[in-house]
Protein backbone atom coordinates (compact mmCIF):
# COMPACT_ATOMS: atom_id res chain seq x y z
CA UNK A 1 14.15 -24.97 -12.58
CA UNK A 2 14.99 -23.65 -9.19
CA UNK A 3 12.14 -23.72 -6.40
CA UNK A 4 9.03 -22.09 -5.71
CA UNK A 5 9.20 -18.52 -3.73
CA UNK A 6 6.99 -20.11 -1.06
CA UNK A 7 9.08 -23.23 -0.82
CA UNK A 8 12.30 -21.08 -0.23
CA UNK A 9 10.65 -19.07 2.61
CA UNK A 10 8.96 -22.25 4.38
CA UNK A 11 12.75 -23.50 4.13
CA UNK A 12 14.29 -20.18 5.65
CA UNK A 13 12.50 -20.55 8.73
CA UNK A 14 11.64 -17.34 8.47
CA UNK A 15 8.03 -16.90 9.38
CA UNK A 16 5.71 -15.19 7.68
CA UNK A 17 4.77 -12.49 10.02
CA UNK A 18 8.62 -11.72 10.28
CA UNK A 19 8.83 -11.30 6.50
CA UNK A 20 5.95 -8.83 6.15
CA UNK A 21 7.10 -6.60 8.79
CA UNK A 22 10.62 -6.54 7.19
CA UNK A 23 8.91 -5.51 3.79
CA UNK A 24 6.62 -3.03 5.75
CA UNK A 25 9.40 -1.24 7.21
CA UNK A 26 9.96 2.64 5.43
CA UNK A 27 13.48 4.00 4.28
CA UNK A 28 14.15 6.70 6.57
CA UNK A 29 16.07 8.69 3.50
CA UNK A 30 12.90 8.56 0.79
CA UNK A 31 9.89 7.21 3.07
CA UNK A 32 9.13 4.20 0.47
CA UNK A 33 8.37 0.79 1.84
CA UNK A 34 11.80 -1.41 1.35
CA UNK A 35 9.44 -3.22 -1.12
CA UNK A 36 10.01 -0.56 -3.35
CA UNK A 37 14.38 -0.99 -3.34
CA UNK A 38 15.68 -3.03 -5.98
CA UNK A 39 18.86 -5.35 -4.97
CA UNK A 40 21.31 -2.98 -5.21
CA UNK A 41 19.55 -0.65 -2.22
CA UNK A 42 18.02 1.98 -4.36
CA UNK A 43 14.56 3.20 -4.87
CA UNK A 44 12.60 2.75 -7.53
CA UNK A 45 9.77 4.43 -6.31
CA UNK A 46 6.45 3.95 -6.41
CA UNK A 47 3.55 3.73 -8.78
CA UNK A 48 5.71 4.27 -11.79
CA UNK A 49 6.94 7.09 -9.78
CA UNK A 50 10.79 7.25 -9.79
CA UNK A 51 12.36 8.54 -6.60
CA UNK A 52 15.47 9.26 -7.32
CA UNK A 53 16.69 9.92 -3.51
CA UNK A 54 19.86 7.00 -4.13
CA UNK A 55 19.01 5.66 -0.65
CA UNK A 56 20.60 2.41 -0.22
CA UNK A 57 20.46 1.58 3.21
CA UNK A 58 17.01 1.25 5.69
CA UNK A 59 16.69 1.28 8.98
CA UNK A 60 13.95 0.52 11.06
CA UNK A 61 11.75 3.47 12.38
């Protein structure tokens, strides 16, 4: 069994503040908080809302 999500951010060093606002930040192609990506980049929108824009890359506004 692998380890707790909070154990594997603790042990990033990556502090929590630092992870939110990477999470908070909006695609500039579809507007949806990077939340909303899956792992391949693209948006799965939002309240069982698809987007469909194929964005697959964020930058921060």
């Amino acid at each position: 069994m692998g380890m707790p999500t909070e154990s594997k951010i603790r042990d990033s060093g990556i502090g929590l503040p630092e992870l939110i606002s990477h999470f908070r930040e909006r695609c500039r192609e579809c507007g949806h908080h990077r939340i909303m990506h899956d792992a391949g980049g693209y948006c799965e929108g939002v309240m069982n809302k698809p987007c469909n824009s194929g964005c697959e890359s964020f930058e921060a506004e």
